[in-house]
N, C-alpha and C. Protein backbone atom coordinates (compact mmCIF):
# COMPACT_ATOMS: atom_id res chain seq x y z
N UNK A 1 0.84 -1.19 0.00
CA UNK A 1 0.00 0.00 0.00
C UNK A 1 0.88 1.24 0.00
N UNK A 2 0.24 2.48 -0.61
CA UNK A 2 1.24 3.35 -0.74
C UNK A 2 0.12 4.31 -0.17
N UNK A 3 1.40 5.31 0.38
CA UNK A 3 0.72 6.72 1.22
C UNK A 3 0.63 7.95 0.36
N UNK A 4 -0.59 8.46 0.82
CA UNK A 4 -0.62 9.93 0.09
C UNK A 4 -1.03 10.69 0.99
N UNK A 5 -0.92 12.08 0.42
CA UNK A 5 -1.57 13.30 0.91
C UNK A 5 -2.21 13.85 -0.02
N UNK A 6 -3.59 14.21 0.30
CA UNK A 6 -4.75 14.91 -0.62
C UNK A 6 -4.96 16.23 0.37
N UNK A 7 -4.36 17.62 -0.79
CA UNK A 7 -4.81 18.33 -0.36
C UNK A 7 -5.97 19.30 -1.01
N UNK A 8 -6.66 19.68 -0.33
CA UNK A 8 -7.54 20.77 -1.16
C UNK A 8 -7.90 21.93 -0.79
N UNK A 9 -8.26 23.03 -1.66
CA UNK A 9 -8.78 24.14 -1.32
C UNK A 9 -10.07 24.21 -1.66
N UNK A 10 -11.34 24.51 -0.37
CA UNK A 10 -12.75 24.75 -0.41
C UNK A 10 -12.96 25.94 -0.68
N UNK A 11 -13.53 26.59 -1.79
CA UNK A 11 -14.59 27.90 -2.01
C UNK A 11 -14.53 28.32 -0.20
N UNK A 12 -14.34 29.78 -0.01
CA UNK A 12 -14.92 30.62 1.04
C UNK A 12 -16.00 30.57 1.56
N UNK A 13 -17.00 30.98 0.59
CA UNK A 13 -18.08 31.05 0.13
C UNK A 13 -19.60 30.94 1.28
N UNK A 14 -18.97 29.13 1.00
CA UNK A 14 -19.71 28.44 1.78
C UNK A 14 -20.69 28.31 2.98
N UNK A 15 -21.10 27.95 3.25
CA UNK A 15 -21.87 28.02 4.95
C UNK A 15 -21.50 26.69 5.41
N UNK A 16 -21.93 26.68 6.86
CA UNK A 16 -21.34 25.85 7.99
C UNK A 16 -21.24 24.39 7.17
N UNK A 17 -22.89 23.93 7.32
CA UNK A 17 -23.60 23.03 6.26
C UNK A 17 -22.86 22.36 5.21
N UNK A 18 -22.61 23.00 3.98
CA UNK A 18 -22.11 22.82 2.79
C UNK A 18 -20.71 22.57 2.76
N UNK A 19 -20.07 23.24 4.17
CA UNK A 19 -18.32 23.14 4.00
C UNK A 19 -18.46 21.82 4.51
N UNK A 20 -19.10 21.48 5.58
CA UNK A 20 -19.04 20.01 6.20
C UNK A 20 -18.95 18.96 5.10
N UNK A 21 -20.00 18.97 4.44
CA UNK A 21 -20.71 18.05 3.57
C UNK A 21 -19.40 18.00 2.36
N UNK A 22 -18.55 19.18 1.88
CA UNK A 22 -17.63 18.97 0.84
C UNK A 22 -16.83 18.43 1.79
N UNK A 23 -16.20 18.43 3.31
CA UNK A 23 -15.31 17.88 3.55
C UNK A 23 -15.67 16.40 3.74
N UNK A 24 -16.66 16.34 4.06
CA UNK A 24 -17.18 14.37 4.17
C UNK A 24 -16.82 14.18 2.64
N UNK A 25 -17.36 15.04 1.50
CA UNK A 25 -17.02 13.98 0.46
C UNK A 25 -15.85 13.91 -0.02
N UNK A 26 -14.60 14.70 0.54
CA UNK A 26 -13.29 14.25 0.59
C UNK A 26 -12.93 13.32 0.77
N UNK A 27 -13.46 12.56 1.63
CA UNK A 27 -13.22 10.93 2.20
C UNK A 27 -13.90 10.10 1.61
N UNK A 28 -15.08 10.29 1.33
CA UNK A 28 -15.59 9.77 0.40
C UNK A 28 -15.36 9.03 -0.93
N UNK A 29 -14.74 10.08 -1.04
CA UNK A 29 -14.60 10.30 -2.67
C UNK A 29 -13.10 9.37 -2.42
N UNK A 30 -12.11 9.29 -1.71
CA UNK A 30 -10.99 8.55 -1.45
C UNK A 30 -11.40 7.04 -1.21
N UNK A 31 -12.35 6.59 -0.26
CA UNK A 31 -12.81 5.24 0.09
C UNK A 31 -13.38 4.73 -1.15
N UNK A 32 -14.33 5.80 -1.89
CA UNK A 32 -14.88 5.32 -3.13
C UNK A 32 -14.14 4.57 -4.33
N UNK A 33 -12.58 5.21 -4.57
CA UNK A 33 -11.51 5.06 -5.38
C UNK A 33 -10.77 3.82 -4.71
N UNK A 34 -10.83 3.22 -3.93
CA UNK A 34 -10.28 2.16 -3.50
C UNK A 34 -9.28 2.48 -2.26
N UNK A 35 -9.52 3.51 -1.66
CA UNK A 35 -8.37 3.85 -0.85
C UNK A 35 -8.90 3.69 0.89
N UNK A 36 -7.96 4.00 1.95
CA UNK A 36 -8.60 4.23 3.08
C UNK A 36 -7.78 5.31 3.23
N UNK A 37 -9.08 5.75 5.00
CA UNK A 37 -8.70 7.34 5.23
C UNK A 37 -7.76 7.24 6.36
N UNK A 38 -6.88 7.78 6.76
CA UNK A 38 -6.00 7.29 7.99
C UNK A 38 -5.93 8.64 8.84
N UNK A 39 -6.55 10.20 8.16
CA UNK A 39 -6.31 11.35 9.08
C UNK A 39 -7.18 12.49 7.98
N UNK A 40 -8.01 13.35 8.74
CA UNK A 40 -8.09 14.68 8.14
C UNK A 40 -8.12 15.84 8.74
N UNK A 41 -7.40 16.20 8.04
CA UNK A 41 -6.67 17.57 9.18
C UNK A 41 -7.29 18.70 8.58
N UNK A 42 -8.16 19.57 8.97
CA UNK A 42 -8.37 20.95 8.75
C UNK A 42 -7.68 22.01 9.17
N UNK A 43 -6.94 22.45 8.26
CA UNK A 43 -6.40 23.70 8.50
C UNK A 43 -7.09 25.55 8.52
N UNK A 44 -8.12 25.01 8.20
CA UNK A 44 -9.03 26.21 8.40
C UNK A 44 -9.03 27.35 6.78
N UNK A 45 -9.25 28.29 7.01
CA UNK A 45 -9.92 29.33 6.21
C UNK A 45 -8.23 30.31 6.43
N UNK A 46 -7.88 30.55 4.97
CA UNK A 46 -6.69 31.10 4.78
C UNK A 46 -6.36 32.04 3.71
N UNK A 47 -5.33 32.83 3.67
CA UNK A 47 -5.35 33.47 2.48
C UNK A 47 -4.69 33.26 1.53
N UNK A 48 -4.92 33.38 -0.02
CA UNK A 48 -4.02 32.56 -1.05
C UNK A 48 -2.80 33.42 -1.77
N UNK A 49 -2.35 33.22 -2.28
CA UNK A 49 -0.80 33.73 -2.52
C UNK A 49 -1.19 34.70 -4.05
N UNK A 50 -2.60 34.01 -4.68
CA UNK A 50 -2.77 34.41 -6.08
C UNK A 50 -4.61 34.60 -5.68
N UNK A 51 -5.36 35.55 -6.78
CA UNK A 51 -6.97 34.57 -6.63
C UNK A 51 -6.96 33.53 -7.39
N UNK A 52 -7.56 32.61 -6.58
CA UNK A 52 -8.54 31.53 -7.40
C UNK A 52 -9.88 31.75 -8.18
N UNK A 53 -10.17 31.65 -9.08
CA UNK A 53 -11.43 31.48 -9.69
C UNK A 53 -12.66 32.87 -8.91
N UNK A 54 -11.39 34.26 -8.80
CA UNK A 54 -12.29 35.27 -7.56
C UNK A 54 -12.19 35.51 -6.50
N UNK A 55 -11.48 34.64 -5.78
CA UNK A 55 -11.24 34.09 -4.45
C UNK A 55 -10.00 34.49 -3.86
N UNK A 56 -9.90 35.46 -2.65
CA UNK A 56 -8.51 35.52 -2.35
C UNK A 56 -8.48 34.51 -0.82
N UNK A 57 -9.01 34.52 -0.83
CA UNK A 57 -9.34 32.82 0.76
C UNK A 57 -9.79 31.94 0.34
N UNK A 58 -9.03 30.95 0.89
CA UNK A 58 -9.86 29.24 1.04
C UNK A 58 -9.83 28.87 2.13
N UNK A 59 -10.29 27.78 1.95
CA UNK A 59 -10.57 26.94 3.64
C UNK A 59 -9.88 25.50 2.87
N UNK A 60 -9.06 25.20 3.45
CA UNK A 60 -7.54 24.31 3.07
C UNK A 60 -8.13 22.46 4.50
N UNK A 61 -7.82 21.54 3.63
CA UNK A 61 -8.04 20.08 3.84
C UNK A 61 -7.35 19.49 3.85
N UNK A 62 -6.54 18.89 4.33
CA UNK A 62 -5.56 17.70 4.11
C UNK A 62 -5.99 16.10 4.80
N UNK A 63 -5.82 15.51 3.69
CA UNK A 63 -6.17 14.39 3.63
C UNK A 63 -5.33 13.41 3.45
N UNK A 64 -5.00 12.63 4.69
CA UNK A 64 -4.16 11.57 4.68
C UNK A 64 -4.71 9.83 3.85
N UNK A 65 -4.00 9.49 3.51
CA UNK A 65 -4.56 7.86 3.05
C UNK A 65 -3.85 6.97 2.70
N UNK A 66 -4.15 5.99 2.60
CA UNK A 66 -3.61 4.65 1.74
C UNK A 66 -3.97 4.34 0.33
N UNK A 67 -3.64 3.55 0.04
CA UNK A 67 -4.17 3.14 -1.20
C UNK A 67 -3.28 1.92 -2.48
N UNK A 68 -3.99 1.75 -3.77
CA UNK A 68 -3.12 0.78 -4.77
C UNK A 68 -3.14 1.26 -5.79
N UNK A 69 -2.04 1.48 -6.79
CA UNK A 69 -2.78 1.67 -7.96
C UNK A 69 -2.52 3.06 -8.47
N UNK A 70 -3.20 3.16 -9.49
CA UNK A 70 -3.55 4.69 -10.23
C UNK A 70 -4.43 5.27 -9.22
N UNK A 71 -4.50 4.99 -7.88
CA UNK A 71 -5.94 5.87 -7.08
C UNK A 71 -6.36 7.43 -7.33
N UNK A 72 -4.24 8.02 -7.20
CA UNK A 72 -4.44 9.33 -7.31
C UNK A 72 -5.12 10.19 -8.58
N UNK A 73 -4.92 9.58 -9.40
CA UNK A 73 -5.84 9.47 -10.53
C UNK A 73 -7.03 10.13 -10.48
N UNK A 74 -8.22 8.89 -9.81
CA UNK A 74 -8.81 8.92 -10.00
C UNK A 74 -9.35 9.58 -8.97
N UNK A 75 -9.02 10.04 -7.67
CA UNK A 75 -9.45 10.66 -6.76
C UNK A 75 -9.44 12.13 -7.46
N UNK A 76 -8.40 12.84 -8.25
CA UNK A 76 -8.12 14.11 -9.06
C UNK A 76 -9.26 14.04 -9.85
N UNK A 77 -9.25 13.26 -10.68
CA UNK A 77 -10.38 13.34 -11.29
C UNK A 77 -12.14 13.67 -10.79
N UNK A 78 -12.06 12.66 -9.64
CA UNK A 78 -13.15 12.78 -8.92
C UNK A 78 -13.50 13.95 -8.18
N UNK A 79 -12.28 14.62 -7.86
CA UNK A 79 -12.69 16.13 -7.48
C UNK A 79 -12.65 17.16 -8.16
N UNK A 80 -12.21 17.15 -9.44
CA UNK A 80 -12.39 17.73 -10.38
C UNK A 80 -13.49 18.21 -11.11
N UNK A 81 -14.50 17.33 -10.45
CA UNK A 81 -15.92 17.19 -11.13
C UNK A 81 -17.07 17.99 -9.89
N UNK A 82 -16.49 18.53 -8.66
CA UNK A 82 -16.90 19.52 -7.63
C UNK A 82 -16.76 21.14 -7.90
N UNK A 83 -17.67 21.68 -7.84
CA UNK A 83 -18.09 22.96 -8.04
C UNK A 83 -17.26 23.44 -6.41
N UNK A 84 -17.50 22.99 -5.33
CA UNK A 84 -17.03 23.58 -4.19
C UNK A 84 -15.69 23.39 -3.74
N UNK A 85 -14.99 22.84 -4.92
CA UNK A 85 -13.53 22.63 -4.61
C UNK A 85 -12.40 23.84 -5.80
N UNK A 86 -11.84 24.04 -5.03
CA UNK A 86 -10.94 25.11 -6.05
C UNK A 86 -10.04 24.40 -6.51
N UNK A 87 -8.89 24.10 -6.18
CA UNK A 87 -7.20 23.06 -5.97
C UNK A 87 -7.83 21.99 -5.61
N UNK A 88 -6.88 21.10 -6.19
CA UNK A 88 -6.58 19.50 -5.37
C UNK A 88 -5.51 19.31 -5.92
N UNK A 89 -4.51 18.61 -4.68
CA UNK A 89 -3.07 17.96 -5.59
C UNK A 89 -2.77 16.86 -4.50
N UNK A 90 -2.65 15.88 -5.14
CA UNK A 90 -2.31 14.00 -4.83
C UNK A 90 -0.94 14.16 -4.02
N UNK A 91 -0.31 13.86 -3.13
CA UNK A 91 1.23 13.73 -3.42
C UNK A 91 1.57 12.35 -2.20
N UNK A 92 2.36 11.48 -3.26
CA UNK A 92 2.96 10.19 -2.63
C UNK A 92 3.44 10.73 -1.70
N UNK A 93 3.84 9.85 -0.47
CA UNK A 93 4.23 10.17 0.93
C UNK A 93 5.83 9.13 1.30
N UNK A 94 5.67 8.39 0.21
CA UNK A 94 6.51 7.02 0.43
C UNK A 94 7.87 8.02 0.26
N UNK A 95 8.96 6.95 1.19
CA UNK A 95 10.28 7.72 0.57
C UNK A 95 10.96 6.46 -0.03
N UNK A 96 11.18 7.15 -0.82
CA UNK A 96 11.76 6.70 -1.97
C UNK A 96 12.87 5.45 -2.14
């Protein structure tokens, strides 16, 4: 099994409600792809270096996991297809 980190940036935007619900389907969306969740760390509501899509804040996710395979793939992909997600980037954890 190999380790990753999924991180993402959530739209500002949001309300209490809706930020919850995009961060459940963070994990989701990882267990769905064949992976497990081992940690999710919220780092909270921050400011970005550039705007995003309008946006000079996000609310930032990190997502620890396992997994086999092309997962990261398909987890990118899978969040790719979210309106309430700005960023996502996969990154192996293994050393080398």
């Amino acid at each position: 099994m190999a380790h990753y980190e999924l991180m993402s940036i959530i739209r500002p935007d949001l309300d209490e409600e809706h930020l919850e619900t995009t961060v459940d389907m963070l994990s989701t969306t990882v267990t769905n792809a064949g992976g497990q969740v081992e940690n999710v760390d919220r780092w909270g509501r921050r400011r970005l270096a550039y705007p995003i899509k309008g946006y000079a804040d996000g609310y930032y996710v990190v997502v620890t996991f396992t997994g086999q395979g092309p997962i990261s793939n398909e987890v990118i992909r899978l969040l790719n297809l979210s309106e309430s997600i700005m960023r996502s980037i996969v990154v192996r954890t293994d050393p080398a």
